[in-house]
N, C-alpha and C. Protein backbone atom coordinates (compact mmCIF):
# COMPACT_ATOMS: atom_id res chain seq x y z
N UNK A 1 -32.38 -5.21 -58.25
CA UNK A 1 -31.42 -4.39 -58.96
C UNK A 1 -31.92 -4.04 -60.37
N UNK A 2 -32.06 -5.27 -61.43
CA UNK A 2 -33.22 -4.62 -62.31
C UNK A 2 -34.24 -3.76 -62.32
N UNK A 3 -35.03 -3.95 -61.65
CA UNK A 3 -35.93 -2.63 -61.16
C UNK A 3 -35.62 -1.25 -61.01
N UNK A 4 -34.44 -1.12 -60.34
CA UNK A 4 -33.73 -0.02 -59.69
C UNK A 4 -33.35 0.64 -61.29
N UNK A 5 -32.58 -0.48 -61.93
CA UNK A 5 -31.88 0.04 -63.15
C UNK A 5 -32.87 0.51 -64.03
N UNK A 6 -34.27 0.07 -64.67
CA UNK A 6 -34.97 0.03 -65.43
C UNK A 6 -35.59 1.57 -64.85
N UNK A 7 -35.54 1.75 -63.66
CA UNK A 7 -36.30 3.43 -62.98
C UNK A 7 -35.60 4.17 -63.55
N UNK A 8 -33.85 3.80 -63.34
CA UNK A 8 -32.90 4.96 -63.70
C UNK A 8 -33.25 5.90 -65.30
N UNK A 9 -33.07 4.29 -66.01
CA UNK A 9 -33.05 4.22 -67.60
C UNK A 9 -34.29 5.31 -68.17
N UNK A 10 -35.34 4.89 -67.41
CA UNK A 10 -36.74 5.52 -67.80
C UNK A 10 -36.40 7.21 -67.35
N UNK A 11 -36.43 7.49 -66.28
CA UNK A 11 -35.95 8.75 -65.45
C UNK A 11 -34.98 9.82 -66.55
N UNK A 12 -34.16 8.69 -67.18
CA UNK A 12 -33.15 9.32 -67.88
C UNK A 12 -33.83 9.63 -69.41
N UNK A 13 -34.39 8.33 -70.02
CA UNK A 13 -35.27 8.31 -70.90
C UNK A 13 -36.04 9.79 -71.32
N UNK A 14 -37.37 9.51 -70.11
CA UNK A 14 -38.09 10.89 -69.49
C UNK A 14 -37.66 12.31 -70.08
N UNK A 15 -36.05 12.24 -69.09
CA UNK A 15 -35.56 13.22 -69.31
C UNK A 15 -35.04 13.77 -70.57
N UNK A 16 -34.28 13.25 -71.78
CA UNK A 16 -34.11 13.44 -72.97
C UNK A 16 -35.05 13.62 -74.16
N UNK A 17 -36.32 12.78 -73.66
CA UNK A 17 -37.47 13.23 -74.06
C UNK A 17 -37.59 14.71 -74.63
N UNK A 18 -38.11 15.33 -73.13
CA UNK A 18 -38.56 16.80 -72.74
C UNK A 18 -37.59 17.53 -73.13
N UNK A 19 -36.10 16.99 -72.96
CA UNK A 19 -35.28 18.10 -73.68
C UNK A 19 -35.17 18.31 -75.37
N UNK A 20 -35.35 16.98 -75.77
CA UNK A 20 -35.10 17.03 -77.09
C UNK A 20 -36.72 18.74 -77.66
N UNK A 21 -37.60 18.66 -77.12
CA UNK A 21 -38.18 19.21 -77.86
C UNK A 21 -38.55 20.54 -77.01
N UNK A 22 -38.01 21.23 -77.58
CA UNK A 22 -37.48 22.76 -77.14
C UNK A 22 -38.87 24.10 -76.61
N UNK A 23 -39.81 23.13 -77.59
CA UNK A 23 -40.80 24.52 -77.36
C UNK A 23 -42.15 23.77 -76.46
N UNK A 24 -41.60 22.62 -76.05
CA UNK A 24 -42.78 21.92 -74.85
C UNK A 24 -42.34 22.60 -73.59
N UNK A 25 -43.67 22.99 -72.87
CA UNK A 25 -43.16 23.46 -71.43
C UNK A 25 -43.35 22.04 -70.34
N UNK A 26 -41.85 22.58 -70.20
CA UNK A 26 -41.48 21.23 -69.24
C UNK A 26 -42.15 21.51 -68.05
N UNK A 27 -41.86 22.24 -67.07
CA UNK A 27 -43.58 21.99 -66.09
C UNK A 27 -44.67 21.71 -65.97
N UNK A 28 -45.17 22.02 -67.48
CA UNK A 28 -46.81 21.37 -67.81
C UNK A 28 -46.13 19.44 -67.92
N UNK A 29 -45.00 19.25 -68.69
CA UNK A 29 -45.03 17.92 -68.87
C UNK A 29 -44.76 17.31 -67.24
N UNK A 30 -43.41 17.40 -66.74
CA UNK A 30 -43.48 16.62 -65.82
C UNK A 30 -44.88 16.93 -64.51
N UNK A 31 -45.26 18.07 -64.44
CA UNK A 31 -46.67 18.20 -63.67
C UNK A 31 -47.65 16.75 -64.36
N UNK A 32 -47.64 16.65 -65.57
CA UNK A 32 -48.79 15.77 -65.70
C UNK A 32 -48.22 14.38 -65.72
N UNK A 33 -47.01 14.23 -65.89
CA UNK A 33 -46.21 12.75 -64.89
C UNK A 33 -46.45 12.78 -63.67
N UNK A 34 -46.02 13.87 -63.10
CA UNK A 34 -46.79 13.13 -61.84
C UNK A 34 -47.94 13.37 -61.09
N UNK A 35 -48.97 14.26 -61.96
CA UNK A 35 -50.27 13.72 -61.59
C UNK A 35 -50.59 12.30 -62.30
N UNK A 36 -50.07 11.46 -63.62
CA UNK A 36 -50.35 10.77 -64.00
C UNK A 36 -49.89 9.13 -63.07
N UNK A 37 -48.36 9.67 -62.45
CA UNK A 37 -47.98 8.52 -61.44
C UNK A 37 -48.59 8.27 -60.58
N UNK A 38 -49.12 9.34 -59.56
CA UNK A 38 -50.16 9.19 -58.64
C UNK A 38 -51.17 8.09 -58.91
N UNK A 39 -51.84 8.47 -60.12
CA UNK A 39 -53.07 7.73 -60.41
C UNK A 39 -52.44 6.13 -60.87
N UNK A 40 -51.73 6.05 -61.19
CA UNK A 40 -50.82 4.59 -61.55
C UNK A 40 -51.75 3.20 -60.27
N UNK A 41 -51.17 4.09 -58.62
CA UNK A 41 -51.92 3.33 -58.32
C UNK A 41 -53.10 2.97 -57.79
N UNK A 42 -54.12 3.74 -57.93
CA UNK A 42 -55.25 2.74 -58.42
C UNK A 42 -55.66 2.13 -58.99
N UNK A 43 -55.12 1.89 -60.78
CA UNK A 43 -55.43 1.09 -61.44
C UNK A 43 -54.92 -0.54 -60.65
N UNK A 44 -53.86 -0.56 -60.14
CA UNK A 44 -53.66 -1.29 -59.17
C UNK A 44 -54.03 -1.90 -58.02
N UNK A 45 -55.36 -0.85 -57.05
CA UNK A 45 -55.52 -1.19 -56.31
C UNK A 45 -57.53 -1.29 -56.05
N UNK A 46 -58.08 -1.38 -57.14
CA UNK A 46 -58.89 -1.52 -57.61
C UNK A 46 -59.71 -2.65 -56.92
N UNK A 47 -59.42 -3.57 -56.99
CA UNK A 47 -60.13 -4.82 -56.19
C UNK A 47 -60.45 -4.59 -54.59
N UNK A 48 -59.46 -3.89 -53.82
CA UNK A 48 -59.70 -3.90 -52.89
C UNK A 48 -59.90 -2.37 -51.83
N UNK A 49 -61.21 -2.28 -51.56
CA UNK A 49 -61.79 -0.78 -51.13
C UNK A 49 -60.77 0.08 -50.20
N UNK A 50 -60.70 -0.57 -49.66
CA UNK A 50 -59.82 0.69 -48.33
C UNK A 50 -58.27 0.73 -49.09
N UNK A 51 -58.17 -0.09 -50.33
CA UNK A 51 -56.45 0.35 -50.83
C UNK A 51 -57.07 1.41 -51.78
N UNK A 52 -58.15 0.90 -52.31
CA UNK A 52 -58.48 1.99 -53.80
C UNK A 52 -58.92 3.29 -52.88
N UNK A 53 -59.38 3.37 -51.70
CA UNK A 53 -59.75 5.02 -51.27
C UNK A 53 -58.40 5.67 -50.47
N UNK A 54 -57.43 4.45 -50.50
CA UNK A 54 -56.27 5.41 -50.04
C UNK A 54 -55.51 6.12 -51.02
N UNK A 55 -55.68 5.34 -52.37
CA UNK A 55 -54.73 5.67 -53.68
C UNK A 55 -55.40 6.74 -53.73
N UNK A 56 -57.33 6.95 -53.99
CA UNK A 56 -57.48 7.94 -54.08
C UNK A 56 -56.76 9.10 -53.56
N UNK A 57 -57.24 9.36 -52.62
CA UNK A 57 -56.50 10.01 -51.79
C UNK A 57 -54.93 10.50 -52.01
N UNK A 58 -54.42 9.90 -52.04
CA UNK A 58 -52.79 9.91 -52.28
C UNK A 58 -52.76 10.66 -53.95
N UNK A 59 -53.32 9.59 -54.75
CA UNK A 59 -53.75 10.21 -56.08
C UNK A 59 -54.21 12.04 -56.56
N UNK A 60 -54.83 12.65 -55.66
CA UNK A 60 -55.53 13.64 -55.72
C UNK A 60 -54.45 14.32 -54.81
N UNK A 61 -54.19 14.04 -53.80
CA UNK A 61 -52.45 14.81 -53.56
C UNK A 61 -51.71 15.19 -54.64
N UNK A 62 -51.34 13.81 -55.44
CA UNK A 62 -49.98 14.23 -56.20
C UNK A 62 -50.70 15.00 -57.33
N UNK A 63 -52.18 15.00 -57.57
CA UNK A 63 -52.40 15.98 -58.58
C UNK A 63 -52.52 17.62 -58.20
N UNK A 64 -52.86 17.60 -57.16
CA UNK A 64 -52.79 18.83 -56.51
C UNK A 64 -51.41 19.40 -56.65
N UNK A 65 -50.51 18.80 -55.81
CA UNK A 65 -49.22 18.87 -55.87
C UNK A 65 -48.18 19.32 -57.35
N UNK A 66 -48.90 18.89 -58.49
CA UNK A 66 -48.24 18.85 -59.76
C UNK A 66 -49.23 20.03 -60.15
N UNK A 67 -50.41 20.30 -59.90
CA UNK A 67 -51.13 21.37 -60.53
C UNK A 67 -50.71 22.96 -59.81
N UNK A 68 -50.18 23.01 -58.43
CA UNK A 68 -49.63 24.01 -57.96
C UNK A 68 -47.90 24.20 -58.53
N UNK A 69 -47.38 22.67 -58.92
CA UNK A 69 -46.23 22.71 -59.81
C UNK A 69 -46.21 23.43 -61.39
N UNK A 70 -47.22 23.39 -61.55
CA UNK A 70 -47.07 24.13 -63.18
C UNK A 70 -47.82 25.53 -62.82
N UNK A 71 -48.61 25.75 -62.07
CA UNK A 71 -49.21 27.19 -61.88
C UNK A 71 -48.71 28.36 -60.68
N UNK A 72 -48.17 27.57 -60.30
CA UNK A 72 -47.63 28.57 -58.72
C UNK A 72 -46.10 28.63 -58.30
N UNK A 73 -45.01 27.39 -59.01
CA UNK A 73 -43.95 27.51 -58.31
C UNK A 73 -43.55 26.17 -58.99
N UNK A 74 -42.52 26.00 -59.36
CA UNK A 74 -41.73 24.46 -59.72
C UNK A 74 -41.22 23.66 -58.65
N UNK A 75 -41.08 24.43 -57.53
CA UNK A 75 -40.84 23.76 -56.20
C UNK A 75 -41.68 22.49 -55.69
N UNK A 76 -43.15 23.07 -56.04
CA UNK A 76 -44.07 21.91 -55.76
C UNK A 76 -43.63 20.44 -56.36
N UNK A 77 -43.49 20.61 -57.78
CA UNK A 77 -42.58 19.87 -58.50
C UNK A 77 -42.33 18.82 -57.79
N UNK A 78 -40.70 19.53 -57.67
CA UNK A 78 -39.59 18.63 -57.14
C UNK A 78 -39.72 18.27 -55.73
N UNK A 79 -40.83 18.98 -54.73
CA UNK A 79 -41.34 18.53 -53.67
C UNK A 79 -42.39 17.18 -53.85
N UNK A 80 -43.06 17.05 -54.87
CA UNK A 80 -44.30 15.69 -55.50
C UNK A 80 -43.29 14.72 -55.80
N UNK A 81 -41.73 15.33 -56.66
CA UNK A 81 -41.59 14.16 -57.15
C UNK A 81 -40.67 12.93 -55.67
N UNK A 82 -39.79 13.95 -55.05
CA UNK A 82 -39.30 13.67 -53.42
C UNK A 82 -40.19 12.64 -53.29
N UNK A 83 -41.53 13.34 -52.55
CA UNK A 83 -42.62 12.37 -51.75
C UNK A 83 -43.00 11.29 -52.03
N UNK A 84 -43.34 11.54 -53.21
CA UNK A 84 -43.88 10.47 -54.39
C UNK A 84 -42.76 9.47 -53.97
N UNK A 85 -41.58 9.22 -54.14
CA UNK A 85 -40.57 8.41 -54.04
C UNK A 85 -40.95 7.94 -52.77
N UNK A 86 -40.81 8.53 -51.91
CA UNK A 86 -40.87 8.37 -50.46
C UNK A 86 -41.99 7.34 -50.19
N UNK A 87 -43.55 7.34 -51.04
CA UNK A 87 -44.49 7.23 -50.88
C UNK A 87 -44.34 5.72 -51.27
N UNK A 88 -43.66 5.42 -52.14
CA UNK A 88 -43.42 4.66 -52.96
C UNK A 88 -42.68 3.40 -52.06
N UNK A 89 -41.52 3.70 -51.35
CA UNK A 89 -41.13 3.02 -50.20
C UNK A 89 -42.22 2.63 -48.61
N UNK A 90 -42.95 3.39 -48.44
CA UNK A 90 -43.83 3.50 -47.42
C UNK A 90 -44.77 2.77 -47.73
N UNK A 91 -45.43 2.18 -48.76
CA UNK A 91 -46.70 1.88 -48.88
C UNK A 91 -46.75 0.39 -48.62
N UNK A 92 -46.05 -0.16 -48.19
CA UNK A 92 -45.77 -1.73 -48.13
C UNK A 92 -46.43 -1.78 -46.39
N UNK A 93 -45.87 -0.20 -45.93
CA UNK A 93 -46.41 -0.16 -44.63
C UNK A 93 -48.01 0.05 -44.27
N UNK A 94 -48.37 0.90 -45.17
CA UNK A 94 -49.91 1.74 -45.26
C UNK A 94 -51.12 0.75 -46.24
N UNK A 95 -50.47 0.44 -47.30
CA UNK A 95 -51.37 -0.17 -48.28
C UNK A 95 -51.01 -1.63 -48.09
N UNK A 96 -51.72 -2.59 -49.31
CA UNK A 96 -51.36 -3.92 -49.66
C UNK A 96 -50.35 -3.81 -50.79
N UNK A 97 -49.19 -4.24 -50.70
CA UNK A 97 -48.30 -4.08 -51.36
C UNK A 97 -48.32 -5.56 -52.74
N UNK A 98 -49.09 -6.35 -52.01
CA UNK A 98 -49.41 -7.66 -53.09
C UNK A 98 -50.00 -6.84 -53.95
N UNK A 99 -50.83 -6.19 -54.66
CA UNK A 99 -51.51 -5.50 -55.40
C UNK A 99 -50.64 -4.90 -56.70
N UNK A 100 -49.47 -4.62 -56.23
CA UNK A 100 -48.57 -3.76 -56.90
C UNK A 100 -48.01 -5.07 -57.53
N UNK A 101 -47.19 -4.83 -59.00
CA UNK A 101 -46.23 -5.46 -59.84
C UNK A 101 -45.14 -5.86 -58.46
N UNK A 102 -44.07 -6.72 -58.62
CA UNK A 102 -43.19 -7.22 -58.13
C UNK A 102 -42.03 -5.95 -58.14
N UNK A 103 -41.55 -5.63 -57.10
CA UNK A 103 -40.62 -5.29 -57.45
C UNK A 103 -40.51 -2.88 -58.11
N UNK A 104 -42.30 -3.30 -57.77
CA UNK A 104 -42.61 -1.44 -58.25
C UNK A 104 -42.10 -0.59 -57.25
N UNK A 105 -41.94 -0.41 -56.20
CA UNK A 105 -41.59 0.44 -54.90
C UNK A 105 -39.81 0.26 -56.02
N UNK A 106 -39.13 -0.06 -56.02
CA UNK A 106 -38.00 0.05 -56.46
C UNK A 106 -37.83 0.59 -57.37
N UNK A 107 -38.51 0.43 -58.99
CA UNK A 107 -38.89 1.00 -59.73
C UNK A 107 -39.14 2.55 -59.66
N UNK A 108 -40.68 2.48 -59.14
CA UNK A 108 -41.07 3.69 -59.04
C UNK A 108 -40.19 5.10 -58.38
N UNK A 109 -39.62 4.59 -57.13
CA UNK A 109 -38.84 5.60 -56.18
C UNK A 109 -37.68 6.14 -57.04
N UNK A 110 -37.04 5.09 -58.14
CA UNK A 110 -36.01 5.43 -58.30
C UNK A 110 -36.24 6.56 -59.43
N UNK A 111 -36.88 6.20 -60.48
CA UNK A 111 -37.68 7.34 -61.39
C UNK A 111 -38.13 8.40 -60.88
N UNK A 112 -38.81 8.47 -59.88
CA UNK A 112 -38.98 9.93 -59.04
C UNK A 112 -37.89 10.50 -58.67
N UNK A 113 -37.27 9.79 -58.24
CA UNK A 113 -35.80 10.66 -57.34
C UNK A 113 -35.02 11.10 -58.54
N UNK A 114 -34.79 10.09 -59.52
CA UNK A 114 -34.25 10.78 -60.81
C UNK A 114 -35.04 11.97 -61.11
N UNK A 115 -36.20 11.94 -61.89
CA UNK A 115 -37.05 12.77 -62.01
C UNK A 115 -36.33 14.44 -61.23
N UNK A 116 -37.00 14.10 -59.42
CA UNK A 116 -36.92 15.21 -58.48
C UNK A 116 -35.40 15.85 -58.65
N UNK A 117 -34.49 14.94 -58.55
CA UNK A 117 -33.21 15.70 -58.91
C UNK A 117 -32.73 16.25 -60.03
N UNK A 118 -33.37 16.14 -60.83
CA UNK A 118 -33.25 16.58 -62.19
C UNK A 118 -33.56 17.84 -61.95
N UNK A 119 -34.71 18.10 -61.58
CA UNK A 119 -35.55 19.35 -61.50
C UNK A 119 -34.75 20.33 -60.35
N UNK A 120 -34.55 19.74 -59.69
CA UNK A 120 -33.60 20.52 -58.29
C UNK A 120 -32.27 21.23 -58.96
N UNK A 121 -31.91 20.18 -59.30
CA UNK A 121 -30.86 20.96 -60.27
C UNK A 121 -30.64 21.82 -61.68
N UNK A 122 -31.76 21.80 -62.01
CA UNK A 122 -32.47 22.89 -63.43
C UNK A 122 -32.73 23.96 -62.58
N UNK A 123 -33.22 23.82 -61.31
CA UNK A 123 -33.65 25.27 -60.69
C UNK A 123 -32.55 25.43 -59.83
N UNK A 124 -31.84 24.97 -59.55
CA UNK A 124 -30.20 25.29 -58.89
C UNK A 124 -29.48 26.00 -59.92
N UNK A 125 -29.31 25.77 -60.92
CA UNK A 125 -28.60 26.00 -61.57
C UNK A 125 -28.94 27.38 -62.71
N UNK A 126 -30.87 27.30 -63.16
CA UNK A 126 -30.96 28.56 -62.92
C UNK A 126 -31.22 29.74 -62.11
N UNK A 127 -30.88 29.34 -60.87
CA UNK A 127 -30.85 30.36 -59.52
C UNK A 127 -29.90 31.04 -59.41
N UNK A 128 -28.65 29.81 -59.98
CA UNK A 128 -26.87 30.53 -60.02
C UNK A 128 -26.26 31.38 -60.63
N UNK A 129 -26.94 30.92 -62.20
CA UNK A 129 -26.65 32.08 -63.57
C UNK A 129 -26.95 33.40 -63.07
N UNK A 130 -26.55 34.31 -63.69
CA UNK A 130 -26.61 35.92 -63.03
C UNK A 130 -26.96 36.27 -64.16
């Protein structure tokens, strides 16, 4: 539950951030959160080869993913930050999850999903305005 809460807090954090300062483009920022989350885990998974070439991997997704988010469409976005969450729950299945902090899949997912809904609803909402 801590975990969960501490994602929210940050997510929310994050978010007041980027708003407070008016003339940062928020697609370049959260694009480079989450090319920067991606890479999170390998520093993590470093010791052991077939986890560090999957992070790769996964890693170079979410940068892809965040670099078509700031140059092609914000959709990508809030589609990286979704997965990312998703990815985040799954990896206990795919990777070594001992590797990771205690308790990060909770963490992490919940900050993304904050994150992704944030963004869903900035572009909902300027889709609605006329």
């Amino acid at each position: 539950m801590t975990a969960t809460l501490i994602g929210i807090s940050a997510g929310l954090f994050t978010i007041l951030i980027v708003a407070l300062f008016k003339r940062v483009d928020k697609n370049l920022f959260y694009g480079l959160v989450l090319a920067g989350i991606g890479f999170l885990y390998i520093g993590y998974s470093w010791t052991d080869i077939a986890d560090l070439i999957l992070n790769i991997l996964q890693a170079l997704f979410f940068l892809v993913l965040a670099y078509f988010g700031v140059k092609k469409n914000s959709n990508f976005l809030i589609a990286g930050y979704f997965i990312h969450g998703l990815w985040d729950f799954i990896y206990s299945h795919v990777g070594n999850s001992d590797l990771l902090p205690p308790h990060y899949d909770l963490f992490c997912s919940t900050y993304d999903f904050m994150i992704g809904f944030y963004l869903l609803m900035i572009k909902y909402t300027k889709n609605r305005t006329p």
